[in-house]
PDB file of N, CA and C in Angstrom:
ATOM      1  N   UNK A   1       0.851  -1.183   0.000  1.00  0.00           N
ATOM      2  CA  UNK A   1       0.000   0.000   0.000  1.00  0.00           C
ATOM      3  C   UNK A   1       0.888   1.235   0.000  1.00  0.00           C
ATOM      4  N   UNK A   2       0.300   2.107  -0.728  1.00  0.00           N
ATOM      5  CA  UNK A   2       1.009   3.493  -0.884  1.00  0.00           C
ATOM      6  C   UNK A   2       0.467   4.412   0.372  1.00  0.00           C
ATOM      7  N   UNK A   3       1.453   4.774   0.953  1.00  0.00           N
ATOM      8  CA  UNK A   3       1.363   6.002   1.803  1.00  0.00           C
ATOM      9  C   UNK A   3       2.423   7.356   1.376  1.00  0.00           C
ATOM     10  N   UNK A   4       1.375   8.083   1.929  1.00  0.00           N
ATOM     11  CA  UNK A   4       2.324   9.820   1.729  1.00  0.00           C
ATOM     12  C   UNK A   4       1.934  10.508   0.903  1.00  0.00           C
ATOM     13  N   UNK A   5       2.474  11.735   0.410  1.00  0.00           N
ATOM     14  CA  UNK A   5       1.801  12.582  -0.333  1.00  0.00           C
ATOM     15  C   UNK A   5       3.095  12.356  -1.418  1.00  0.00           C
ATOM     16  N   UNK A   6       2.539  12.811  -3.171  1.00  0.00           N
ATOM     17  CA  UNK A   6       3.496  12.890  -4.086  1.00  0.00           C
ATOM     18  C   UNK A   6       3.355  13.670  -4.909  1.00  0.00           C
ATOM     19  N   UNK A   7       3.892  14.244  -4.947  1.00  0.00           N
ATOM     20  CA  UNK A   7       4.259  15.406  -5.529  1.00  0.00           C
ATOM     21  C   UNK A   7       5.022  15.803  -7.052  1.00  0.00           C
ATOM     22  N   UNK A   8       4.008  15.395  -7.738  1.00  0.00           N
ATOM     23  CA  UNK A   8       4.783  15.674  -9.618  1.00  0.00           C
ATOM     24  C   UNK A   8       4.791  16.545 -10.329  1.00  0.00           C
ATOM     25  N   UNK A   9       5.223  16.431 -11.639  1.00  0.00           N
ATOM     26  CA  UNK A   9       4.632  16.911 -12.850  1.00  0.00           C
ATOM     27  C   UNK A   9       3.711  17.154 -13.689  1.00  0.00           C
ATOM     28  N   UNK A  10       3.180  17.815 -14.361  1.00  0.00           N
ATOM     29  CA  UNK A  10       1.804  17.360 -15.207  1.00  0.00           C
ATOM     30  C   UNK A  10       1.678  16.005 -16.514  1.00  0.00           C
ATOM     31  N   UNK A  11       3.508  15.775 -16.649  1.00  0.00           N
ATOM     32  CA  UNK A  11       3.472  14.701 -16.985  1.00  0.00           C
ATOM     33  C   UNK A  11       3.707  13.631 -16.752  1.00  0.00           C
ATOM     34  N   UNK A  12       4.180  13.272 -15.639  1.00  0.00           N
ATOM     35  CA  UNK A  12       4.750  12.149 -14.672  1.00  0.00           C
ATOM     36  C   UNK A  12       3.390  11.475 -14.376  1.00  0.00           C
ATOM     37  N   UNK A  13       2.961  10.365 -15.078  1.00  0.00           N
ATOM     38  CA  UNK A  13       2.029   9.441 -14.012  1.00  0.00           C
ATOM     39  C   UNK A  13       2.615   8.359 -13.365  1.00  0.00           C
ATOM     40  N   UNK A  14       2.235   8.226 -12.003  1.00  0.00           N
ATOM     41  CA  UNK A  14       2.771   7.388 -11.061  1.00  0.00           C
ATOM     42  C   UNK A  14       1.731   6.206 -10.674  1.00  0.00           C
ATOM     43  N   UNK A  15       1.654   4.927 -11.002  1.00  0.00           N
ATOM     44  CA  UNK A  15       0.104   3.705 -10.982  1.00  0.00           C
ATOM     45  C   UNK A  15       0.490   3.534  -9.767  1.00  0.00           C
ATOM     46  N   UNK A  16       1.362   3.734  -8.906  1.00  0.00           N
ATOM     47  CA  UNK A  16       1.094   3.768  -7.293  1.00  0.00           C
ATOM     48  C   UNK A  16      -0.223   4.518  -6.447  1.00  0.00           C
ATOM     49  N   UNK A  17      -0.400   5.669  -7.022  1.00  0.00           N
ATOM     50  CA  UNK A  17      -1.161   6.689  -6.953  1.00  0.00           C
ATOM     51  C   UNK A  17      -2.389   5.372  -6.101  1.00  0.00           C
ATOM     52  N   UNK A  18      -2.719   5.837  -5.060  1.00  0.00           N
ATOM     53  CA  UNK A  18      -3.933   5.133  -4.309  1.00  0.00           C
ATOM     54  C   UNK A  18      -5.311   6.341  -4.810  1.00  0.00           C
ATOM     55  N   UNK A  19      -5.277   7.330  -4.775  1.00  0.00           N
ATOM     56  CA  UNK A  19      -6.149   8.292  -5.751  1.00  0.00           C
ATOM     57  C   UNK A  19      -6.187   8.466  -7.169  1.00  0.00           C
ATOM     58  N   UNK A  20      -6.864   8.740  -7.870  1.00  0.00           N
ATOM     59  CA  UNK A  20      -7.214   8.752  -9.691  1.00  0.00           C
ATOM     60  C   UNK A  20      -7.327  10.342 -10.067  1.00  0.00           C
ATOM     61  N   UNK A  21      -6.758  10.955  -8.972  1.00  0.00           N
ATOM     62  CA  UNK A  21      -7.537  12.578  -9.761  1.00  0.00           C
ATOM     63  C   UNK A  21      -6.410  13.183 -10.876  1.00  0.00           C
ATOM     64  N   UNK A  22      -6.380  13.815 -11.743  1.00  0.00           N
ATOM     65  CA  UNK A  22      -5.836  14.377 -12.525  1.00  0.00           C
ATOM     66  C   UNK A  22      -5.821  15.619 -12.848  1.00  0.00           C
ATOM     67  N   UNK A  23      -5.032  16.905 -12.694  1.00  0.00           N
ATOM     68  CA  UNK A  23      -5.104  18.040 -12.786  1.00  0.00           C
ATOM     69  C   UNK A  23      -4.667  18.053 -14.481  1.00  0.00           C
ATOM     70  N   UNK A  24      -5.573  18.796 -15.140  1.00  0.00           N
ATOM     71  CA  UNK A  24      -5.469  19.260 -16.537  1.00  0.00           C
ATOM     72  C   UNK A  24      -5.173  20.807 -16.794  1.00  0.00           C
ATOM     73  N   UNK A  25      -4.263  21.032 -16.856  1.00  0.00           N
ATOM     74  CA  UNK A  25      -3.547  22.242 -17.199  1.00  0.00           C
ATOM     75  C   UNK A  25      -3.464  22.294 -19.136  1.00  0.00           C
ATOM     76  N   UNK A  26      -3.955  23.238 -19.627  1.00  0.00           N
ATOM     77  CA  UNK A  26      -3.474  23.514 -20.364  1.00  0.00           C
ATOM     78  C   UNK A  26      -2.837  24.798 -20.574  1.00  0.00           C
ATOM     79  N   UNK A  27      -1.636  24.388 -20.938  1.00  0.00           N
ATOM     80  CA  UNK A  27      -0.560  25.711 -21.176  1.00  0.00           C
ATOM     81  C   UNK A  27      -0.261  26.524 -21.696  1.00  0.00           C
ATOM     82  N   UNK A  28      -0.959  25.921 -23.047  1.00  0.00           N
ATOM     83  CA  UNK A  28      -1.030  27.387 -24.077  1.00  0.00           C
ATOM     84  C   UNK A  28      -2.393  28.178 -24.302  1.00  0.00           C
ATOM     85  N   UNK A  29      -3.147  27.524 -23.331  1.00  0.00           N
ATOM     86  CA  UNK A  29      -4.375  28.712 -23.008  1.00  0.00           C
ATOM     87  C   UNK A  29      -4.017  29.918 -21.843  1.00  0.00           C
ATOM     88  N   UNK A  30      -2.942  29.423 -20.642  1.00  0.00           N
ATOM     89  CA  UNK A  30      -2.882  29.662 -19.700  1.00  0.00           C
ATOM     90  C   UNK A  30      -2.084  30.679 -19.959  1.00  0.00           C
ATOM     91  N   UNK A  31      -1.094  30.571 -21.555  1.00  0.00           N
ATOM     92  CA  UNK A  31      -0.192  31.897 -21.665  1.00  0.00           C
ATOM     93  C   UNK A  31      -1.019  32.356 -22.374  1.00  0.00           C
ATOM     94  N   UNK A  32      -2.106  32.380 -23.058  1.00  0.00           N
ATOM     95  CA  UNK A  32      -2.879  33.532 -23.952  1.00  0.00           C
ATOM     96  C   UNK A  32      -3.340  34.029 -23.110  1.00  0.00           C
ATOM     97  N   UNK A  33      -3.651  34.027 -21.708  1.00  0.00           N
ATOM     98  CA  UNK A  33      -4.492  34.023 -20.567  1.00  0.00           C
ATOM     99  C   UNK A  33      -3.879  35.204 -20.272  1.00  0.00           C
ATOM    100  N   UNK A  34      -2.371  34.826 -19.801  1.00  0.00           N
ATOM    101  CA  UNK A  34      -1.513  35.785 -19.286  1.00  0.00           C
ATOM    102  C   UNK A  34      -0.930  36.527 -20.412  1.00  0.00           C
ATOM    103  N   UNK A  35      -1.132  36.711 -21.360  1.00  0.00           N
ATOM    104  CA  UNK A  35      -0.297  37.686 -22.470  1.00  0.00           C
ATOM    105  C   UNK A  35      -1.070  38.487 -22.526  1.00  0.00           C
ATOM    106  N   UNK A  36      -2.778  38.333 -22.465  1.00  0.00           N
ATOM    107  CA  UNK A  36      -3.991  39.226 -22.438  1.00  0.00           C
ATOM    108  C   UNK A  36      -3.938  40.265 -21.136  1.00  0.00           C
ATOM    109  N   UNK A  37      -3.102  40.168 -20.301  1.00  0.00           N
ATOM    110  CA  UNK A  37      -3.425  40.372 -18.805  1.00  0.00           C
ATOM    111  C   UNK A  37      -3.191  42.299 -19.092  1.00  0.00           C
ATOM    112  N   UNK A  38      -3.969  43.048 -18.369  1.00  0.00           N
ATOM    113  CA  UNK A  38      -3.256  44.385 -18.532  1.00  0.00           C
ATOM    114  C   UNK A  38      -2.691  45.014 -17.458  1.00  0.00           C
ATOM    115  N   UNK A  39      -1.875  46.342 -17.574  1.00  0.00           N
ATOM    116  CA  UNK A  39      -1.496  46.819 -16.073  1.00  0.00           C
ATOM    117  C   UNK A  39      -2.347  47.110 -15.383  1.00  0.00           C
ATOM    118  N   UNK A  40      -2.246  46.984 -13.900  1.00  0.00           N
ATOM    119  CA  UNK A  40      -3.328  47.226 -13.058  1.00  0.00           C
ATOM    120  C   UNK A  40      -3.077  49.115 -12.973  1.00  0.00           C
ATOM    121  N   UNK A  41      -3.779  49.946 -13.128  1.00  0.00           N
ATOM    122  CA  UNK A  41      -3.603  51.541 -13.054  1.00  0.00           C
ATOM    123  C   UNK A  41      -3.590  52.147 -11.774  1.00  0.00           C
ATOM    124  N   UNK A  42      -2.546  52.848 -11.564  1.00  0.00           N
ATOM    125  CA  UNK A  42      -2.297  53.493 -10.283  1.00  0.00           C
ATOM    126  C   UNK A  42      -3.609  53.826  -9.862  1.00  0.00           C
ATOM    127  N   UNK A  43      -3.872  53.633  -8.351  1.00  0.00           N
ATOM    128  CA  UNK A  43      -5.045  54.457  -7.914  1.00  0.00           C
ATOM    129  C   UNK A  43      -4.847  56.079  -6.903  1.00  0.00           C
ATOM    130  N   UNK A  44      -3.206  56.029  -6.689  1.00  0.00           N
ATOM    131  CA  UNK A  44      -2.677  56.897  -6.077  1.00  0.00           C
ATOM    132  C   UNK A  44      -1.625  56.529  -6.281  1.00  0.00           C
ATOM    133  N   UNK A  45      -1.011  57.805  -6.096  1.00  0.00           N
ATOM    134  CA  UNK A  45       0.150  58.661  -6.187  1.00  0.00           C
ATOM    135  C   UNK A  45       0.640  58.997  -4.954  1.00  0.00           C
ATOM    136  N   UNK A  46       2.069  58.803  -4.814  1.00  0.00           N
ATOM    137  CA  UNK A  46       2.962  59.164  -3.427  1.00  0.00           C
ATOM    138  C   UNK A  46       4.079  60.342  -3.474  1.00  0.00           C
ATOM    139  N   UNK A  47       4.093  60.825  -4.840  1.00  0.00           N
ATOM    140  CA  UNK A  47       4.794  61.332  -5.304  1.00  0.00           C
ATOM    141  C   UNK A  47       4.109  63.174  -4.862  1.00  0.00           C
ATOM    142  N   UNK A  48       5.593  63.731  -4.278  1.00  0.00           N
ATOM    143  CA  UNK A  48       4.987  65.230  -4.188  1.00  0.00           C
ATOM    144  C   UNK A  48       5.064  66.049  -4.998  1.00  0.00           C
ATOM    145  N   UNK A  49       5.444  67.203  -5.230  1.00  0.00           N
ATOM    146  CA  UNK A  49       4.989  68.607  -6.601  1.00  0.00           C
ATOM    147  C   UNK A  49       6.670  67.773  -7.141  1.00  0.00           C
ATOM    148  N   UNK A  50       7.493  67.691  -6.480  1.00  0.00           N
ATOM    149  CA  UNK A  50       8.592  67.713  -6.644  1.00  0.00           C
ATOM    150  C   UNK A  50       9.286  66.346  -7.507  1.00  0.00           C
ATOM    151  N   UNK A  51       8.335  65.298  -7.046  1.00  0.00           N
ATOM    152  CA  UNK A  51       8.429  63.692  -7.527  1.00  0.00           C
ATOM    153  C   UNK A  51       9.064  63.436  -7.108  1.00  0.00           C
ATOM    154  N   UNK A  52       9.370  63.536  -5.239  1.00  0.00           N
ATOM    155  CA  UNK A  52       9.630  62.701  -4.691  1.00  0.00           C
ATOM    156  C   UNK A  52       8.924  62.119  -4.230  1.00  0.00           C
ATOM    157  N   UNK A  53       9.170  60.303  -3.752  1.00  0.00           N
ATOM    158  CA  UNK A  53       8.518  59.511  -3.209  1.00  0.00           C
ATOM    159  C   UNK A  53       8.004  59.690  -1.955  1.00  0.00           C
ATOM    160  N   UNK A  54       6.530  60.028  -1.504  1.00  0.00           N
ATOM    161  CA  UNK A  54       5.989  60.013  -0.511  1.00  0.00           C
ATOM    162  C   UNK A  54       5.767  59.063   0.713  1.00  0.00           C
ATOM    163  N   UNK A  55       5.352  57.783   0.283  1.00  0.00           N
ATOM    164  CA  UNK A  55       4.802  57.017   0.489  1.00  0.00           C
ATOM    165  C   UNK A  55       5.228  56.633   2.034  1.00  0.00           C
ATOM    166  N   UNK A  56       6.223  56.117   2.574  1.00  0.00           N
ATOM    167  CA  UNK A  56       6.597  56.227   3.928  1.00  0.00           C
ATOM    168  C   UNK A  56       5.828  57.041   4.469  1.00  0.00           C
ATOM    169  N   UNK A  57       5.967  58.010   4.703  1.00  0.00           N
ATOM    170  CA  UNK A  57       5.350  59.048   4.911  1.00  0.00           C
ATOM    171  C   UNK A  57       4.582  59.283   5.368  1.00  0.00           C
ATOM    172  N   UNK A  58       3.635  59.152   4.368  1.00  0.00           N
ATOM    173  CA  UNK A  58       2.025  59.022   3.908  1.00  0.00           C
ATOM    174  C   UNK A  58       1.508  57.707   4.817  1.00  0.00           C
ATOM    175  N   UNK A  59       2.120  56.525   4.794  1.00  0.00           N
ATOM    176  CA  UNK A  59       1.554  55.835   5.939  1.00  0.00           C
ATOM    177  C   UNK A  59       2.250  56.009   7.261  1.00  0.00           C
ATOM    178  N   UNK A  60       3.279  56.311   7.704  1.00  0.00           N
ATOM    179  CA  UNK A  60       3.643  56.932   8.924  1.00  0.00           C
ATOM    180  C   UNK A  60       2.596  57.960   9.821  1.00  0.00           C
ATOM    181  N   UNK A  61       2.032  59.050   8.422  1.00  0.00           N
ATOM    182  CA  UNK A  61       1.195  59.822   9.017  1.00  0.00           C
ATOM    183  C   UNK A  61       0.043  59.017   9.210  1.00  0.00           C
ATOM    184  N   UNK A  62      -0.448  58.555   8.609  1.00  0.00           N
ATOM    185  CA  UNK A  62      -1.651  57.722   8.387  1.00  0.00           C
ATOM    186  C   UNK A  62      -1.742  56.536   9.649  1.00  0.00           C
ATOM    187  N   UNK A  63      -0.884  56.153  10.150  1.00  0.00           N
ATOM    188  CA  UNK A  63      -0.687  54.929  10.798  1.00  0.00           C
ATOM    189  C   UNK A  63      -0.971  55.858  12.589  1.00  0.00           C
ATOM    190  N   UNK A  64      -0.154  56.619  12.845  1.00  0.00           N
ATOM    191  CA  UNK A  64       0.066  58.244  13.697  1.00  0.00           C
ATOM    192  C   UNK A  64      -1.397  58.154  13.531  1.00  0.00           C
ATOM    193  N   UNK A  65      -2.132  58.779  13.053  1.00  0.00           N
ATOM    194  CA  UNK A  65      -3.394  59.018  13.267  1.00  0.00           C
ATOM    195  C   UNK A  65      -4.450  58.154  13.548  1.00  0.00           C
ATOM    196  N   UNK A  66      -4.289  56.489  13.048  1.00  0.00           N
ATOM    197  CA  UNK A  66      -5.359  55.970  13.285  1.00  0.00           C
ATOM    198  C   UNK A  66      -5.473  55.528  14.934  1.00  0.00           C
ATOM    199  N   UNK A  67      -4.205  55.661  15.729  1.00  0.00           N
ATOM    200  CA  UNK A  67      -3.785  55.449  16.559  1.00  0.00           C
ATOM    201  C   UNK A  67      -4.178  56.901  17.315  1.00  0.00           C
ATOM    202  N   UNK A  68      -4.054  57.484  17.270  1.00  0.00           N
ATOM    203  CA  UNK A  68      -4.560  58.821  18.061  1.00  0.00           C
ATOM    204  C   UNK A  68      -6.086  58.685  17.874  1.00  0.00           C
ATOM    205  N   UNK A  69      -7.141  58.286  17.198  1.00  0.00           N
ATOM    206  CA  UNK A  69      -8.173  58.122  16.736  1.00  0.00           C
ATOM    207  C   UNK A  69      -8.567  57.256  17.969  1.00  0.00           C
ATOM    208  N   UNK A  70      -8.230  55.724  18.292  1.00  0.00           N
ATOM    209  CA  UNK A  70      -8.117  55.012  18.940  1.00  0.00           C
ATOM    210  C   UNK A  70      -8.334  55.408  20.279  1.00  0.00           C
ATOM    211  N   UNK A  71      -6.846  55.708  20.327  1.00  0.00           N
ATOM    212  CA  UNK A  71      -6.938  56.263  22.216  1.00  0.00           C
ATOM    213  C   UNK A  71      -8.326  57.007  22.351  1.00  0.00           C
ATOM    214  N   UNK A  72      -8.406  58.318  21.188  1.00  0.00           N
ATOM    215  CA  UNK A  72      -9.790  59.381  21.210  1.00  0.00           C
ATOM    216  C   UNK A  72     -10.949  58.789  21.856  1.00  0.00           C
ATOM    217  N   UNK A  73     -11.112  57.470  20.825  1.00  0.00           N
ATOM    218  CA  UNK A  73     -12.384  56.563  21.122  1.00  0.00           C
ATOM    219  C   UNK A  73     -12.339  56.047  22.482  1.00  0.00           C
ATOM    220  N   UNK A  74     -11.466  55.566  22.556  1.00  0.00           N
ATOM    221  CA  UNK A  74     -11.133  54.652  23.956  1.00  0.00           C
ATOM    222  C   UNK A  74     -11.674  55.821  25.392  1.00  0.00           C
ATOM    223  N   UNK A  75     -10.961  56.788  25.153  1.00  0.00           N
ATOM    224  CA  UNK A  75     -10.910  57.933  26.219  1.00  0.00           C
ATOM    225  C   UNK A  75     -12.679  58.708  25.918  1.00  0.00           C
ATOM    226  N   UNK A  76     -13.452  58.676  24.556  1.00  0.00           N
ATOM    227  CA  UNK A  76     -14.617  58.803  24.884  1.00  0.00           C
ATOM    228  C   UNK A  76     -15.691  57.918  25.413  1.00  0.00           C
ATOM    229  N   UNK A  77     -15.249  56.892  24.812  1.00  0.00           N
ATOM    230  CA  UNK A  77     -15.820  55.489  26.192  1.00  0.00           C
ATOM    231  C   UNK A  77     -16.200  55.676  27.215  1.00  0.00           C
ATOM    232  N   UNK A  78     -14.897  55.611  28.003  1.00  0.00           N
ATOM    233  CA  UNK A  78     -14.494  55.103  29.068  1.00  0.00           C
ATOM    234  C   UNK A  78     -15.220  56.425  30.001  1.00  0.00           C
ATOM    235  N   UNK A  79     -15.356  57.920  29.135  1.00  0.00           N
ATOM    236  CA  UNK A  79     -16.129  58.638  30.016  1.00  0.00           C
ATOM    237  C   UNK A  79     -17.555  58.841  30.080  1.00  0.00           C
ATOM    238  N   UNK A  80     -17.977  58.238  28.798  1.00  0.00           N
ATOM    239  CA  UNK A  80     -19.315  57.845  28.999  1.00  0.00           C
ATOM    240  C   UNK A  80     -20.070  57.033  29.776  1.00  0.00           C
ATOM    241  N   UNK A  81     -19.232  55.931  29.832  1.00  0.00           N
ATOM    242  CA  UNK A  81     -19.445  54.566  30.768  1.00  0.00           C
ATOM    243  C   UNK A  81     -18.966  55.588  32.348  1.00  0.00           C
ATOM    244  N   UNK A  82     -18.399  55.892  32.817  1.00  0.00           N
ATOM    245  CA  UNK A  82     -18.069  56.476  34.223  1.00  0.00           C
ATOM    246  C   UNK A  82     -19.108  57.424  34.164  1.00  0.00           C
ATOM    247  N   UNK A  83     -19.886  58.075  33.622  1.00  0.00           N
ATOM    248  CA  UNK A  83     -20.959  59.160  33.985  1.00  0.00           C
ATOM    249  C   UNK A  83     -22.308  58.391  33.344  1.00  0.00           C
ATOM    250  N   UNK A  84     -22.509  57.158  33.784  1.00  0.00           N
ATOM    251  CA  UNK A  84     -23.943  56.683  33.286  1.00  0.00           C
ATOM    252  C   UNK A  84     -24.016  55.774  34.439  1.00  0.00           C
ATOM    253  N   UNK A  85     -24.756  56.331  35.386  1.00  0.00           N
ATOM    254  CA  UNK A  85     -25.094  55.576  36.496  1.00  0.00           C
ATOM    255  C   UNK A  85     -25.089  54.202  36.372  1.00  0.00           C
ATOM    256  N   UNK A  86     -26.094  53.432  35.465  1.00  0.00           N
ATOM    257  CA  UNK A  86     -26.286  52.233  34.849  1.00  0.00           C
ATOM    258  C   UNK A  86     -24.920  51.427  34.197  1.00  0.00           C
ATOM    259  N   UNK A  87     -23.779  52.062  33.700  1.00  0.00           N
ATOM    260  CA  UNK A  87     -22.520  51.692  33.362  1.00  0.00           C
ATOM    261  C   UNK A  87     -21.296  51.695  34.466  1.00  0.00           C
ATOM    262  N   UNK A  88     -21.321  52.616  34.815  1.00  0.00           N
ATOM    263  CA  UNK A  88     -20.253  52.704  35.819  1.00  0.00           C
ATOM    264  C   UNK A  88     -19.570  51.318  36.622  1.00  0.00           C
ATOM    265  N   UNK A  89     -20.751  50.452  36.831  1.00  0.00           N
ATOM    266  CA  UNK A  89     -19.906  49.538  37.588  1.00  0.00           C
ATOM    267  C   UNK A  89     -18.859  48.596  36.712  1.00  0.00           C
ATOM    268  N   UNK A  90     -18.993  48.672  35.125  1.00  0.00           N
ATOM    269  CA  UNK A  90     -18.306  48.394  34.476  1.00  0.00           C
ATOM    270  C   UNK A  90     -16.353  48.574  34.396  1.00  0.00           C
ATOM    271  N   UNK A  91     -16.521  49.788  35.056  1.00  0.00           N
ATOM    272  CA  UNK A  91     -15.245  49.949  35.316  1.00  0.00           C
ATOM    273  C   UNK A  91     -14.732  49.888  36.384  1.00  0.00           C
ATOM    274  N   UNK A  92     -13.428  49.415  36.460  1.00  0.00           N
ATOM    275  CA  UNK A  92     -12.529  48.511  37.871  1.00  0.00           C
ATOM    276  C   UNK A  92     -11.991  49.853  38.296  1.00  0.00           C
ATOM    277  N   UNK A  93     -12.516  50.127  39.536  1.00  0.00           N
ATOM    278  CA  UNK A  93     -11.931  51.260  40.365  1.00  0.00           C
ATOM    279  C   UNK A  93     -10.790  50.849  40.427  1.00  0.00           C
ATOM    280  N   UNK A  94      -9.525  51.531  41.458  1.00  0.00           N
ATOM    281  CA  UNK A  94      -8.446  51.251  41.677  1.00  0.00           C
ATOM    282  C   UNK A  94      -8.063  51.731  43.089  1.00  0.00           C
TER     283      UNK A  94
END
């Protein structure tokens, strides 16, 4: 009995094979496939007046802010819940 996994070619058949499945690739559809393919088009630009590369940057700032956003939320929470009679016990005195 065959055990293990095996791992071929598309032309290598192996009659050990305890399974019958057959992957059918064809190859010269698969390059008309990919010769058809087009560029995907910028959706943005990182580049400043100057054409230098932004992009660092641009998510540095971006990253900076979603994080200040965060705490914002967190810190409007946490004072809503402390001034709602009905919430309050939610939070662990100290």
């Amino acid at each position: 009995m065959f055990v293990g996994a095996v791992s071929d070619n598309f032309e290598e058949r192996i009659e050990q094979k305890i399974f019958h499945a057959e992957i059918v690739v064809d190859n010269e559809a698969v390059a008309r496939e990919v010769k058809a393919y087009k560029e995907i088009p910028d959706m943005a630009t990182f580049d400043d007046k100057d054409g230098n590369d932004t992009m660092r940057e641009e998510i540095e700032r971006n990253y900076n802010q979603v994080k200040e956003d965060v705490k914002q939320i967190v810190a409007d929470e946490l004072a809503r819940i402390e001034s709602d009679p009905q919430l309050q016990h939610l939070i662990k005195k100290e």
